[in-house]
Structures are given as C-alpha cells and as structure tokens.
C-alpha atoms as a PDB file:
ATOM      1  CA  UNK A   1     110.075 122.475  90.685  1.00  0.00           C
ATOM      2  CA  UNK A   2     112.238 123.682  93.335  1.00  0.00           C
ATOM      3  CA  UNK A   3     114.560 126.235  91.405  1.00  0.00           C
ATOM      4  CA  UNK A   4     117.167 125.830  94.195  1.00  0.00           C
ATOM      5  CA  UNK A   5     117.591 122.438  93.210  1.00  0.00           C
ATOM      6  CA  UNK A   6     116.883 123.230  89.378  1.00  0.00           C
ATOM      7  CA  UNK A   7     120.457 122.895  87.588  1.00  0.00           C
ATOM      8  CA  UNK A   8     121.763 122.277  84.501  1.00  0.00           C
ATOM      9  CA  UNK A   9     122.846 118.705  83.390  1.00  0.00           C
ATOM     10  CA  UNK A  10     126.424 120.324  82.688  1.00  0.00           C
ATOM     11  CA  UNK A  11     126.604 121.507  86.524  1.00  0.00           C
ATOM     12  CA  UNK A  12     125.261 118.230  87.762  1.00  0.00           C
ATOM     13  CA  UNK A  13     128.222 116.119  86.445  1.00  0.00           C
ATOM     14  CA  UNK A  14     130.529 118.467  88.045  1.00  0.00           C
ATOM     15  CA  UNK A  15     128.633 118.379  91.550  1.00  0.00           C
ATOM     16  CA  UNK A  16     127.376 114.575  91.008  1.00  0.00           C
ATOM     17  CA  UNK A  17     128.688 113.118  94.662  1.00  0.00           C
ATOM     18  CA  UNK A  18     127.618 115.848  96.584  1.00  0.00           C
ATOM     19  CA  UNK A  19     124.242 115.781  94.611  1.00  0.00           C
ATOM     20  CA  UNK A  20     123.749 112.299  95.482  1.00  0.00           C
ATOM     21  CA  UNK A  21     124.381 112.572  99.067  1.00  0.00           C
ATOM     22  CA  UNK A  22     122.276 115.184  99.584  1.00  0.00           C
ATOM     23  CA  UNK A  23     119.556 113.548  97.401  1.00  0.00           C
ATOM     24  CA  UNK A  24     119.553 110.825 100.913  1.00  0.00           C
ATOM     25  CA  UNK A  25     117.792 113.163 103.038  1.00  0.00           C
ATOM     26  CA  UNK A  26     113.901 113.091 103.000  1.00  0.00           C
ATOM     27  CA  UNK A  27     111.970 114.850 100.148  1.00  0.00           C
ATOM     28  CA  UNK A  28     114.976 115.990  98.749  1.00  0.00           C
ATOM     29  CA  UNK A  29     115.331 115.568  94.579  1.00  0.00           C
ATOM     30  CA  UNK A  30     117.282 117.338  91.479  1.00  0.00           C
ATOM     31  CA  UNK A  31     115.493 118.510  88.255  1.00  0.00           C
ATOM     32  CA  UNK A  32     118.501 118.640  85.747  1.00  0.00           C
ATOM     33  CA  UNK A  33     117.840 120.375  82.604  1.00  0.00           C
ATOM     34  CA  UNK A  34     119.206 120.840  79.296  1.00  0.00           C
ATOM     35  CA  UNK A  35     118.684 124.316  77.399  1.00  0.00           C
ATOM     36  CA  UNK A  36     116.231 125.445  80.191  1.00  0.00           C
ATOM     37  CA  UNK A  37     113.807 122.150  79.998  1.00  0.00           C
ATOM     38  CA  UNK A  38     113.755 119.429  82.359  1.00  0.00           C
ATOM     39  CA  UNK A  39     115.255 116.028  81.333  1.00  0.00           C
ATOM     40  CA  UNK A  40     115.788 114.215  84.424  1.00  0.00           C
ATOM     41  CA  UNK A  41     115.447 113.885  88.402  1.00  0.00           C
ATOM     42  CA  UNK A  42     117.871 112.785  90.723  1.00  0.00           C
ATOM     43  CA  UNK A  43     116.453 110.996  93.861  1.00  0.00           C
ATOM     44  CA  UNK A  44     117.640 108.527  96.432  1.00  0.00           C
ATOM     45  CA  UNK A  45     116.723 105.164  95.765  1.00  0.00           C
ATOM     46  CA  UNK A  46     114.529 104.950  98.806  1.00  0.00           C
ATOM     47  CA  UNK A  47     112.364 108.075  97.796  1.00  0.00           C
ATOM     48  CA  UNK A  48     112.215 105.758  93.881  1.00  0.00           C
ATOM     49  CA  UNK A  49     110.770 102.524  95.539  1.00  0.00           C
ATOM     50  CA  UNK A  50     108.666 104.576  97.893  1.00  0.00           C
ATOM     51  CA  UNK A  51     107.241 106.545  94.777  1.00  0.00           C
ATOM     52  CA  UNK A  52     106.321 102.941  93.161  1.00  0.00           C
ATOM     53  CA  UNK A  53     104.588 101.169  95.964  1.00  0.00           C
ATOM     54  CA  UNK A  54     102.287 104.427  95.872  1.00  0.00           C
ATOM     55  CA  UNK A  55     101.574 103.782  92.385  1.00  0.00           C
ATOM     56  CA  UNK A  56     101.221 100.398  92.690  1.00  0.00           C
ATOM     57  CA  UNK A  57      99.025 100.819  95.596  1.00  0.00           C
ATOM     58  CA  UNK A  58      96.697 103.184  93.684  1.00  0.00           C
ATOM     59  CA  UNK A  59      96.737 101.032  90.713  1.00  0.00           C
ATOM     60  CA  UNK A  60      95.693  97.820  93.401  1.00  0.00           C
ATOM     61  CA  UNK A  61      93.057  99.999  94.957  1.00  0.00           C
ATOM     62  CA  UNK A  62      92.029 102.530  92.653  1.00  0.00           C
ATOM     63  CA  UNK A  63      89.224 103.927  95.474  1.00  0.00           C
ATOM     64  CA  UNK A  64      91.747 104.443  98.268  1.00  0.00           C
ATOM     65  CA  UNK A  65      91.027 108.028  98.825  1.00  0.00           C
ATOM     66  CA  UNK A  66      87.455 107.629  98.812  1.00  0.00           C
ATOM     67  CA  UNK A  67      88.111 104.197 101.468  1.00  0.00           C
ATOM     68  CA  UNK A  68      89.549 106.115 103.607  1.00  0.00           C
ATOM     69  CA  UNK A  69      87.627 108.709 104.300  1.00  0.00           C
ATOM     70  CA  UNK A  70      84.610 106.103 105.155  1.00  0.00           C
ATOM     71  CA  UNK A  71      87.439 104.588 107.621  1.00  0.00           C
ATOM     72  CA  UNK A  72      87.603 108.018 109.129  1.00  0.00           C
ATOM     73  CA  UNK A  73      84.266 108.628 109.193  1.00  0.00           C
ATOM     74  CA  UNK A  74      83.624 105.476 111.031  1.00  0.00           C
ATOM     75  CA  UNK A  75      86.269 106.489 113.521  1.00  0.00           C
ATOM     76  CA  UNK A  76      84.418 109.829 114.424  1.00  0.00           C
ATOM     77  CA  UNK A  77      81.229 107.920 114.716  1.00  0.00           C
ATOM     78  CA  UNK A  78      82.447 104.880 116.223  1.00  0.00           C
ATOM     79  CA  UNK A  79      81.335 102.651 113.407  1.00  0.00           C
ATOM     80  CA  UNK A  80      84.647 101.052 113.775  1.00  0.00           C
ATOM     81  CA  UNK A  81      83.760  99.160 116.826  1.00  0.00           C
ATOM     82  CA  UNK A  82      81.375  97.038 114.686  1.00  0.00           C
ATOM     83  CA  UNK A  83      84.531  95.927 112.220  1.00  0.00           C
ATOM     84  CA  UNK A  84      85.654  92.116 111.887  1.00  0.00           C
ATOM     85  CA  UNK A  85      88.435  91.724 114.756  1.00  0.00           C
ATOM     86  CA  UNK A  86      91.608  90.202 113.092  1.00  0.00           C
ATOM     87  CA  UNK A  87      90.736  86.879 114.979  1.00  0.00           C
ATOM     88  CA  UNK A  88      87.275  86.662 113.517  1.00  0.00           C
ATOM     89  CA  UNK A  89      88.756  87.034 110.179  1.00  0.00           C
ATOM     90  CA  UNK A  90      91.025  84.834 110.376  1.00  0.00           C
ATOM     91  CA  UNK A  91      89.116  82.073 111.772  1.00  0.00           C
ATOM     92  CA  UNK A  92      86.885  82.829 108.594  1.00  0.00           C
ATOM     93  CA  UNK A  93      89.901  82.205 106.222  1.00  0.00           C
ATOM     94  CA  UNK A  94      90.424  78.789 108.083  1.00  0.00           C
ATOM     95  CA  UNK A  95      93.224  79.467 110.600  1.00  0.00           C
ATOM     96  CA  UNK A  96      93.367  79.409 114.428  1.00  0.00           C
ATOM     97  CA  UNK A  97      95.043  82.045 117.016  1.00  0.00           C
ATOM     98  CA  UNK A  98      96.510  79.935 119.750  1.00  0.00           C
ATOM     99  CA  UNK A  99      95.384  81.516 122.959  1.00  0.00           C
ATOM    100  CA  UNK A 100      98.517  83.581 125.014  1.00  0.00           C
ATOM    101  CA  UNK A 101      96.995  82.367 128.183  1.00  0.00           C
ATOM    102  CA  UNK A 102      98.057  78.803 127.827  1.00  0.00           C
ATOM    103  CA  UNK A 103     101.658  78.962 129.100  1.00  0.00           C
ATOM    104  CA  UNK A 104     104.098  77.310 127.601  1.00  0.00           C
ATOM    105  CA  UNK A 105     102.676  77.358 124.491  1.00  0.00           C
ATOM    106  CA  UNK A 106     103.665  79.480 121.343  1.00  0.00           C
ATOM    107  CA  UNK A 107     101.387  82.708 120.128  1.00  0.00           C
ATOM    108  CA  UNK A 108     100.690  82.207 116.257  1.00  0.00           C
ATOM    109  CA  UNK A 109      98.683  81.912 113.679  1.00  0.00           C
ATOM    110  CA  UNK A 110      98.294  77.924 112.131  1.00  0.00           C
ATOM    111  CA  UNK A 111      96.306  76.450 109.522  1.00  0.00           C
ATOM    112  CA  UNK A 112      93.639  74.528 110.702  1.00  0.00           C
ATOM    113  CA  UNK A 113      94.929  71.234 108.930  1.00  0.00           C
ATOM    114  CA  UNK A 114      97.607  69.414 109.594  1.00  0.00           C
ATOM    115  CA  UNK A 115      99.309  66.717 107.859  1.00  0.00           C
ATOM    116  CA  UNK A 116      99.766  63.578 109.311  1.00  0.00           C
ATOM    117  CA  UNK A 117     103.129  62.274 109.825  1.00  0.00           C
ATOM    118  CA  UNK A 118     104.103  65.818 110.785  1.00  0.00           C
ATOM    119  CA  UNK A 119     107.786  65.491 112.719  1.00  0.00           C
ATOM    120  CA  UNK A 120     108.644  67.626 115.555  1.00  0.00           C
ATOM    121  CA  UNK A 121     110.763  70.256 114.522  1.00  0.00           C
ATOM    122  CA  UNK A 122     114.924  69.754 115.538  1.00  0.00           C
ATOM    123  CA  UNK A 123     116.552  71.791 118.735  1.00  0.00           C
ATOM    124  CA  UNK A 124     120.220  72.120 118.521  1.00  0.00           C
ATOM    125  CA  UNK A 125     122.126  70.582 121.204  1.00  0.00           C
ATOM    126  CA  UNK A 126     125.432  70.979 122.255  1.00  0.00           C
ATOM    127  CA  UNK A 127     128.198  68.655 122.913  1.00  0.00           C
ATOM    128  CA  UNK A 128     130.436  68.668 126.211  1.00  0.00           C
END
C-alpha cells in the first residue's frame, strides 16, 4: 500500500472529486481505511475492467506464464519461423483469404460456403 494514498474513509468523503480525478491517471488507486485497516480501494473504472480481463485471462489460460516463455524462447532460437501462418490456419478452420493482388477486389476473410440465393448487397444512391 502506498501510504501517500492511504487515507481514512472520513478524509475520503471530504476529498471524494478530487480523489476520483486523480484516480484517472495510470496506476493510480486509494486504500481508504477505517480505524487503521483497509476497507476499500478507489480506482478508475478503466484500471477495474483492466484488472478483470487479467483474471479472466488467467482463469482461461491458467499456463500463460509458462506459454510464454516457450514463445520467447522460440523467438531467441528462431523456432517461431516454423509456426502456422494466420492464412494456413485459417484455411484449416474452413475460410479463405482473398488475395490483395487481384484489384478491385475486397481483402477479407469468407467462409468457404455460400448460400445460394445470396443477393448482392445495396449501394446508396443519390437523387438529383
């Protein structure tokens, strides 16, 4: 706990807006307390959701530290050249990269099957 920004729940509710704007910069949190304990923090709301995508993250992939390190491993090595290019994985999962070269034709990603009766999609036009 930083005991700068340590205070007492009494002095927070005096000094709540400027407590919340400063909460807005990076890293920056309060640790109120009551009768010398913590009870609560104060942090900006993108610091909150940032805290719980980690944690959902490392719930998702519970061996993400260990992953990557291999990852960085392979980087010093060059064992990275030998990974799956997005293409090639894609093309596994059933979809097809159009190819940029072809002019006039859109760069995307589309599934493989298409349904039949499939309308061209609407332009807006104008009227003079």
């Amino acid at each position: 706990m930083d005991p700068k920004r340590t205070i007492p729940i009494t002095e927070a509710r005096k000094r709540i807006f400027e407590i919340i704007n400063e909460v807005q910069k990076p890293d920056t949190y309060y640790t109120l307390t009551e009768n010398g304990k913590p009870k609560a923090v104060i942090l900006s709301v993108e610091e909150f959701e940032s805290l719980w995508e980690t944690i959902a993250t490392l719930e998702e992939i519970p061996d993400l530290a260990k992953h990557i390190e291999e990852v960085e491993q392979d980087i010093q090595s060059g064992a990275y050249k030998n990974y799956p290019t997005l293409e090639k994985i894609l093309a596994q999962e059933g979809f097809v990269v159009a190819d940029k070269a072809i002019k006039n034709q859109r760069y995307g990603v589309h599934p493989r099957r298409t349904s039949q009766g499939r309308q061209k999609p609407r332009t807006a036009s104008r009227k003079r």
